[in-house]
C-alpha atoms as a PDB file:
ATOM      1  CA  UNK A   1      18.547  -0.587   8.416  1.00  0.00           C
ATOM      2  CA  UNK A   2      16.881  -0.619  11.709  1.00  0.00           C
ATOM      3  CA  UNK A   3      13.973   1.537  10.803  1.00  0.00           C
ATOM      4  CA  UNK A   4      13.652  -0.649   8.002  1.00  0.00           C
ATOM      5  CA  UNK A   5      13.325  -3.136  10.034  1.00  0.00           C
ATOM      6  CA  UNK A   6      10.693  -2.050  12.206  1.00  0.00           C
ATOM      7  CA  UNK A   7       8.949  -1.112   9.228  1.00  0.00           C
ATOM      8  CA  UNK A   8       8.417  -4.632   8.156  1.00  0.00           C
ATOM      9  CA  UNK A   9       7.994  -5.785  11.312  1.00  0.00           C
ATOM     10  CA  UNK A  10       4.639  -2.794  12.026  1.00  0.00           C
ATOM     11  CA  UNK A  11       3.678  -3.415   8.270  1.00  0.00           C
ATOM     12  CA  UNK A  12       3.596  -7.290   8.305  1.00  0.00           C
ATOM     13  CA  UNK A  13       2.022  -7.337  11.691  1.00  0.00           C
ATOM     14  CA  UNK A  14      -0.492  -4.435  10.565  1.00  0.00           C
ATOM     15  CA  UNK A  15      -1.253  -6.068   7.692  1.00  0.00           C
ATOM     16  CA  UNK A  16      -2.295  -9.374   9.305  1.00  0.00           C
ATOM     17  CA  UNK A  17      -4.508  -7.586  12.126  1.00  0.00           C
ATOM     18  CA  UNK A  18      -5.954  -4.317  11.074  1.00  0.00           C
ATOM     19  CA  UNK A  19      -5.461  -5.147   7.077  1.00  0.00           C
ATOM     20  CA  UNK A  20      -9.300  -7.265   6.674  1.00  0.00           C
ATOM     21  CA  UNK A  21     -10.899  -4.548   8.556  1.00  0.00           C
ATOM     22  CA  UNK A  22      -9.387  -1.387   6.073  1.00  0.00           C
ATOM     23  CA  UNK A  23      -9.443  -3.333   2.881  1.00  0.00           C
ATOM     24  CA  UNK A  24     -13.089  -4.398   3.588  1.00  0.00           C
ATOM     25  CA  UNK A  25     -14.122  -0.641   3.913  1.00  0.00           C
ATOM     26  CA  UNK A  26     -13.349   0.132   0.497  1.00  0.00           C
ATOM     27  CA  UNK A  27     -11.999  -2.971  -1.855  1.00  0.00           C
ATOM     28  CA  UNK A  28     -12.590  -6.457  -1.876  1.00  0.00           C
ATOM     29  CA  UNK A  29      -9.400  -8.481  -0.224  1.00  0.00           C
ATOM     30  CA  UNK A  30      -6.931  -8.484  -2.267  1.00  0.00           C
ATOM     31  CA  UNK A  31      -5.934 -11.737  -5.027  1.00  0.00           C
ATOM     32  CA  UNK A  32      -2.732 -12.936  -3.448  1.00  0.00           C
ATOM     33  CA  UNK A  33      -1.966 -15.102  -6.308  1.00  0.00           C
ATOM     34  CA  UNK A  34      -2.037 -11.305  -8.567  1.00  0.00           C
ATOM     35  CA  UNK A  35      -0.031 -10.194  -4.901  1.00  0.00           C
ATOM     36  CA  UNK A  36       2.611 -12.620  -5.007  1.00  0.00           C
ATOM     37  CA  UNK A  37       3.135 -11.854  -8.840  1.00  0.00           C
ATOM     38  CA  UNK A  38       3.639  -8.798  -8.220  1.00  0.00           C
ATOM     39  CA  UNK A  39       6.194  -8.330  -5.251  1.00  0.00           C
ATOM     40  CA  UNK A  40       7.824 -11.867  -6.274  1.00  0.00           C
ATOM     41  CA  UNK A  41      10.716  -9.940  -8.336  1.00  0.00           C
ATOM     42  CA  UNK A  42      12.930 -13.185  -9.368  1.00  0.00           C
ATOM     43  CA  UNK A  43       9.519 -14.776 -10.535  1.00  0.00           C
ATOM     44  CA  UNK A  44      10.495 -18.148  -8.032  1.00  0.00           C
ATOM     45  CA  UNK A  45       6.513 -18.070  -7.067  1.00  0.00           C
ATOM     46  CA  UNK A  46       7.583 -17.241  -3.761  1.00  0.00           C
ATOM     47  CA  UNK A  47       7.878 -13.365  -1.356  1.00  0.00           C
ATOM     48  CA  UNK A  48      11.340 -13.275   0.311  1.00  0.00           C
ATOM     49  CA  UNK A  49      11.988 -10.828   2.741  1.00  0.00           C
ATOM     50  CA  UNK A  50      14.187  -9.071   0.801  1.00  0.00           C
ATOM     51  CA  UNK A  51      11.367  -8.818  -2.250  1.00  0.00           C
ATOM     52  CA  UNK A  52       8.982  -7.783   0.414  1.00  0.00           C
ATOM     53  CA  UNK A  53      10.824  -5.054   2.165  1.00  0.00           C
ATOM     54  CA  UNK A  54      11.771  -3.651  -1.248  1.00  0.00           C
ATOM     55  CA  UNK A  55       7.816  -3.127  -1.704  1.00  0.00           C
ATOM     56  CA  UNK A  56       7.721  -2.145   1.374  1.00  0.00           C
ATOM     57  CA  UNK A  57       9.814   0.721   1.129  1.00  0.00           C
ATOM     58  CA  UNK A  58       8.628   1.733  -2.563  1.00  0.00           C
ATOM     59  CA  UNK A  59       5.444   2.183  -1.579  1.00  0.00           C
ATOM     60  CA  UNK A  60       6.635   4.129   2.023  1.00  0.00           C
ATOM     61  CA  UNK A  61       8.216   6.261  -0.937  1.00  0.00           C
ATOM     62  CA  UNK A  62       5.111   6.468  -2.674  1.00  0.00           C
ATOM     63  CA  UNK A  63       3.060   7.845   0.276  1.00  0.00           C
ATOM     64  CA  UNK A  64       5.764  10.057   2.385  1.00  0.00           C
ATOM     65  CA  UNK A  65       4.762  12.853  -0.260  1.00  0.00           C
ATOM     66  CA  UNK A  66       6.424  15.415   2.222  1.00  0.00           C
ATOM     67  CA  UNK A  67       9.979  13.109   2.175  1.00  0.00           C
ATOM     68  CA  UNK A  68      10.003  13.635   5.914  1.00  0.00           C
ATOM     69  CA  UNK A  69      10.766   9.878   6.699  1.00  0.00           C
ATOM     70  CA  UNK A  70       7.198   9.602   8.649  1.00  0.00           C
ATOM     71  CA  UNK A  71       3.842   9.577   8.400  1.00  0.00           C
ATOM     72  CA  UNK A  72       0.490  10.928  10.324  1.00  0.00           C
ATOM     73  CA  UNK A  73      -1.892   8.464  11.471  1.00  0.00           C
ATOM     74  CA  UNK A  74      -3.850   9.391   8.135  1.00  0.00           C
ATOM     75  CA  UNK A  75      -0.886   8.672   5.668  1.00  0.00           C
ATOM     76  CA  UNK A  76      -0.171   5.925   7.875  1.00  0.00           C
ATOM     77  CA  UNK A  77      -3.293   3.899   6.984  1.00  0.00           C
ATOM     78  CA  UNK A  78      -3.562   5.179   3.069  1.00  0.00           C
ATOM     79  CA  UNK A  79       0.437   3.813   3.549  1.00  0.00           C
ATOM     80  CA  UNK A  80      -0.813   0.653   4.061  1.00  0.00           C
ATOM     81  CA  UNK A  81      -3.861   0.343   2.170  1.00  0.00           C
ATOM     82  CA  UNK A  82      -1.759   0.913  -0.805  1.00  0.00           C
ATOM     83  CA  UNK A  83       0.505  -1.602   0.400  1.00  0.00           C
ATOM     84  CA  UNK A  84      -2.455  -4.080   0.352  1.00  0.00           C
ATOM     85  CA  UNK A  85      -4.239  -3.012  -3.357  1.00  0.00           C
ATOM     86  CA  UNK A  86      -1.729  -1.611  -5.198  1.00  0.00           C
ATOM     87  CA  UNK A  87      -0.056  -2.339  -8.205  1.00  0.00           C
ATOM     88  CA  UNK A  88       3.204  -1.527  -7.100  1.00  0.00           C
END
């Protein structure tokens, strides 16, 4: 649960200071309203943590193609450019 942890923790804090600069290279920013929707799973309108780190982790699943439990630098930032644009 710990690694978990920190992976919300890097992800969140990622996302908030590297995330303009990779999703401007390649996509506009993504529609949180269309965001929200999708990683709000009991459809309150709002992202618990809980709804959050289960995104999290399905899209770490997504992109740790090798099931090693870690990433390069390279998977590392498609890891979180997915996390950004995807559709889950």
């Amino acid at each position: 649960m710990r690694a978990s942890n920190f992976l919300a923790a890097s992800s969140l804090f990622l996302l908030f200071s590297v995330g303009p600069a990779l999703a401007s290279d390649t996509k506009p920013a993504p529609n949180m309203d269309k965001t929200v929707k999708m990683v709000d799973a009991d459809k309150d309108g709002m992202v618990s943590k809980a709804e959050f780190m289960k995104h999290a982790e399905k899209m770490w699943d997504k992109m740790d193609a090798k099931k090693m439990g870690k990433m390069d630098s390279k998977q590392f930032e498609l890891f979180l450019k997915s996390l950004m644009m995807s559709d889950g």
